[in-house]
C-alpha atoms as a PDB file:
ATOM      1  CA  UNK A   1      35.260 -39.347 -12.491  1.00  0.00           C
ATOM      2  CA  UNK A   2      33.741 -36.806 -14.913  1.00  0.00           C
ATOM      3  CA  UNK A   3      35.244 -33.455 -15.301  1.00  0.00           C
ATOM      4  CA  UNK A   4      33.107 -30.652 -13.425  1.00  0.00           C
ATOM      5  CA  UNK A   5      32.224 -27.840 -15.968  1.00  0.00           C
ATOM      6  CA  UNK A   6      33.493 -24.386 -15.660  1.00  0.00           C
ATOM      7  CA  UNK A   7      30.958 -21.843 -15.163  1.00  0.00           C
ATOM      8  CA  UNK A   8      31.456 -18.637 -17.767  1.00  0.00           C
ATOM      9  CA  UNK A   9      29.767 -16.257 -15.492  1.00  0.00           C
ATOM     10  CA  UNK A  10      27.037 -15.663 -12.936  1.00  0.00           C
ATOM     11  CA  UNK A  11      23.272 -16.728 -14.005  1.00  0.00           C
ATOM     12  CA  UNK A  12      20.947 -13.979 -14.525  1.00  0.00           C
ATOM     13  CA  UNK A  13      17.278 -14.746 -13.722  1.00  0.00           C
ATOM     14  CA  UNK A  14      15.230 -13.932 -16.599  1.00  0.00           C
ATOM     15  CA  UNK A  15      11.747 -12.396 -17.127  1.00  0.00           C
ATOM     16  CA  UNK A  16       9.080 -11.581 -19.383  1.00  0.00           C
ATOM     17  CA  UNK A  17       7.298  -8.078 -19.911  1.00  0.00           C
ATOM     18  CA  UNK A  18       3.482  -8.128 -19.486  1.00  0.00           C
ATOM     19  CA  UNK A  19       3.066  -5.688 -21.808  1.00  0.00           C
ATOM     20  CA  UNK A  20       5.396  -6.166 -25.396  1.00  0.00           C
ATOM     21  CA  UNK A  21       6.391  -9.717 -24.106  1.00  0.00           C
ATOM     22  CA  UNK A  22      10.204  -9.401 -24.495  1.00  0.00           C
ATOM     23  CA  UNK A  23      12.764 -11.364 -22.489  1.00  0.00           C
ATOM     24  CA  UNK A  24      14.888  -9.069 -20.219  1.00  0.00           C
ATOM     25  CA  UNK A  25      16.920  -9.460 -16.760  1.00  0.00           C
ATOM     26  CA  UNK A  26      15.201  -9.228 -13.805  1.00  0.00           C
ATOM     27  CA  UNK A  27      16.655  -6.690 -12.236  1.00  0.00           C
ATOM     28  CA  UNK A  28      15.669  -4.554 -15.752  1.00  0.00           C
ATOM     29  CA  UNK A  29      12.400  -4.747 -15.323  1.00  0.00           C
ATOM     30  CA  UNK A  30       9.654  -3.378 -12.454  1.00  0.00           C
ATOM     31  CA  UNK A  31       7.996  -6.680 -10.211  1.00  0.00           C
ATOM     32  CA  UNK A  32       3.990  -5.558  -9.967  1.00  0.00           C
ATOM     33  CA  UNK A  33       2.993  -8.213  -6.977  1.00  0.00           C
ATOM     34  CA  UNK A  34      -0.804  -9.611  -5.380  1.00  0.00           C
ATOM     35  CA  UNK A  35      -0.508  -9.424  -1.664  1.00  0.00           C
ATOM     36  CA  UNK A  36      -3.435  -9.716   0.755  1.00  0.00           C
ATOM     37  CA  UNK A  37      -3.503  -5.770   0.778  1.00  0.00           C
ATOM     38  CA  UNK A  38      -4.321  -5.433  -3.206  1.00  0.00           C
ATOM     39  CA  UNK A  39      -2.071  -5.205  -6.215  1.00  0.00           C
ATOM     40  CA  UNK A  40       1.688  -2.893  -5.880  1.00  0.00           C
ATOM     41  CA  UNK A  41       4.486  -2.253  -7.138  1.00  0.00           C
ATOM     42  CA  UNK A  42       7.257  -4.057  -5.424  1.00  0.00           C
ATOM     43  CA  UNK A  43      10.427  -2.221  -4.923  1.00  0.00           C
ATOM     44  CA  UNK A  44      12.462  -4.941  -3.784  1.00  0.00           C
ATOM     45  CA  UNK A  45      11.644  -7.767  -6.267  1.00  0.00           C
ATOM     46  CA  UNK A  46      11.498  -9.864  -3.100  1.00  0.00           C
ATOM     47  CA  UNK A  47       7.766  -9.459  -1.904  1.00  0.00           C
ATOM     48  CA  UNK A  48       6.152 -12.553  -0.884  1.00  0.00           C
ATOM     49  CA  UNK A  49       3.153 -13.065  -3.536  1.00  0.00           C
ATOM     50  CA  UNK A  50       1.767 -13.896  -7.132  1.00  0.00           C
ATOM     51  CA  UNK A  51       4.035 -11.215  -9.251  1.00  0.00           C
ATOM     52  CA  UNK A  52       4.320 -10.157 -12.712  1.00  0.00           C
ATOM     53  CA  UNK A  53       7.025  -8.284 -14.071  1.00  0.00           C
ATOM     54  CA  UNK A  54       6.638  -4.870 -16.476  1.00  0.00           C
ATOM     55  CA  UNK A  55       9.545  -2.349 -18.308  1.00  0.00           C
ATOM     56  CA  UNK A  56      10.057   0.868 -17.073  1.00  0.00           C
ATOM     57  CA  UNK A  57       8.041   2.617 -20.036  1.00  0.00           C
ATOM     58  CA  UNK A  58       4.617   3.890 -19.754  1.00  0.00           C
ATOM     59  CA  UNK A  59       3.520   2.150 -22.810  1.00  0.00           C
ATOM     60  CA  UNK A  60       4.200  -1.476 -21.431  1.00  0.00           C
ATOM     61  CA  UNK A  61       2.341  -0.513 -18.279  1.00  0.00           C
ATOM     62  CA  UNK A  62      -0.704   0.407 -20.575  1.00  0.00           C
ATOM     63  CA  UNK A  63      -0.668  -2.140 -22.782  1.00  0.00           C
ATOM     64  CA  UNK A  64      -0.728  -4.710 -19.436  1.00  0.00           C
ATOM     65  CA  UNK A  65      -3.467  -2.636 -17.678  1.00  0.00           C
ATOM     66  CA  UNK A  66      -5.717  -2.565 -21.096  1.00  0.00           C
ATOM     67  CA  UNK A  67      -4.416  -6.468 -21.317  1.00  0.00           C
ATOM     68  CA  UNK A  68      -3.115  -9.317 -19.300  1.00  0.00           C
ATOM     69  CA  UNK A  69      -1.589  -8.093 -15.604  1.00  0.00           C
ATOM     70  CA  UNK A  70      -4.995  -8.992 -13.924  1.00  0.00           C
ATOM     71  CA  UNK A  71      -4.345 -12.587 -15.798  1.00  0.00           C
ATOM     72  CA  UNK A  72      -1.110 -12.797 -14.940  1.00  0.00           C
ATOM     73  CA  UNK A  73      -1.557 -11.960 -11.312  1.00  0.00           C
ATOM     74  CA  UNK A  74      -4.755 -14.097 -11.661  1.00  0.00           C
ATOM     75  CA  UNK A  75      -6.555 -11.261  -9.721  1.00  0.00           C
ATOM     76  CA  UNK A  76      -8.988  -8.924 -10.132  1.00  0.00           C
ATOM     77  CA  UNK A  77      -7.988  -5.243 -10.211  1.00  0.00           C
ATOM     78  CA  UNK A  78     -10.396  -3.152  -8.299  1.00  0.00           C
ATOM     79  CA  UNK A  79     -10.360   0.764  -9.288  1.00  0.00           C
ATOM     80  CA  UNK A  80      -8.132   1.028  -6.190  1.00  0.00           C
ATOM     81  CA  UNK A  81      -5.396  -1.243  -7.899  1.00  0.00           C
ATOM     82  CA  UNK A  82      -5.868   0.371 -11.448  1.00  0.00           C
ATOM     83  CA  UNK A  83      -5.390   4.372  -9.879  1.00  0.00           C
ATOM     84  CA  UNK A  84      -2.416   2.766  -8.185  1.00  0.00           C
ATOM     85  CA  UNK A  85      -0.936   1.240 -11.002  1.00  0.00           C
ATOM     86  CA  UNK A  86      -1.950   4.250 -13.130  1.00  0.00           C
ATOM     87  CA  UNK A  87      -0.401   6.491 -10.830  1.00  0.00           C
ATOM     88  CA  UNK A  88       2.904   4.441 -11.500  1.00  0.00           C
ATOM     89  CA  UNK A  89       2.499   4.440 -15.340  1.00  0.00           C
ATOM     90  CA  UNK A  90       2.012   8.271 -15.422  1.00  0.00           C
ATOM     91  CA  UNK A  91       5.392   8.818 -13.625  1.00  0.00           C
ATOM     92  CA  UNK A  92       7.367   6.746 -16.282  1.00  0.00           C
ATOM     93  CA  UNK A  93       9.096   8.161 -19.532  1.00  0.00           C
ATOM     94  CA  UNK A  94       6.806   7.838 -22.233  1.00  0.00           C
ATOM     95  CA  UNK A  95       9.428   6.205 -25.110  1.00  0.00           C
ATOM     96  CA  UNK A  96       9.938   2.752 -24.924  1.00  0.00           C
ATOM     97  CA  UNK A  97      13.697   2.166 -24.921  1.00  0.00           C
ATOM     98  CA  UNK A  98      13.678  -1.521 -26.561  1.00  0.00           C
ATOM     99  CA  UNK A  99      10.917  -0.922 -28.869  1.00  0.00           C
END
């Protein structure tokens, strides 16, 4: 029989920032998901939905609005969704930390 192999440690899911495209934990980054209500930010990480994830910085969350999130969510963002998300950005610390 072949020998099992030894796990070193717990897995860590891995994402991508929208915005500078660097690889981080999950759980350091902020989940943006599409439900049937519109685009928001999910606290949880667990929402059902198309999601896209987004560093706690107000310069990723502009670079993604400007860019990619609608892409990513493969979406549309009405005004609604953008004053939302803007809303969000403006509440952030402006420095990025891994920049």
């Amino acid at each position: 029989m072949p020998k099992k192999k030894k796990r070193t440690g717990k897995h860590i899911p891995q994402r991508t920032c929208v915005g500078c495209h660097s690889v981080l934990s999950k759980r350091d980054l902020m989940r943006i998901v599409r439900t049937a209500d519109g685009v928001r930010y999910d606290e949880t990480g667990k929402a059902p939905g198309r999601g896209a994830y987004l560093h706690k910085n107000r310069s990723c969350w502009e670079k993604a609005l400007k860019g990619n999130l609608a892409n990513k969510l493969r979406t549309e963002l009405t005004a609604q969704d953008k004053e939302h998300l803007q809303a969000i950005a403006n509440s952030l610390p402006d420095t990025a930390e891994n920049e």
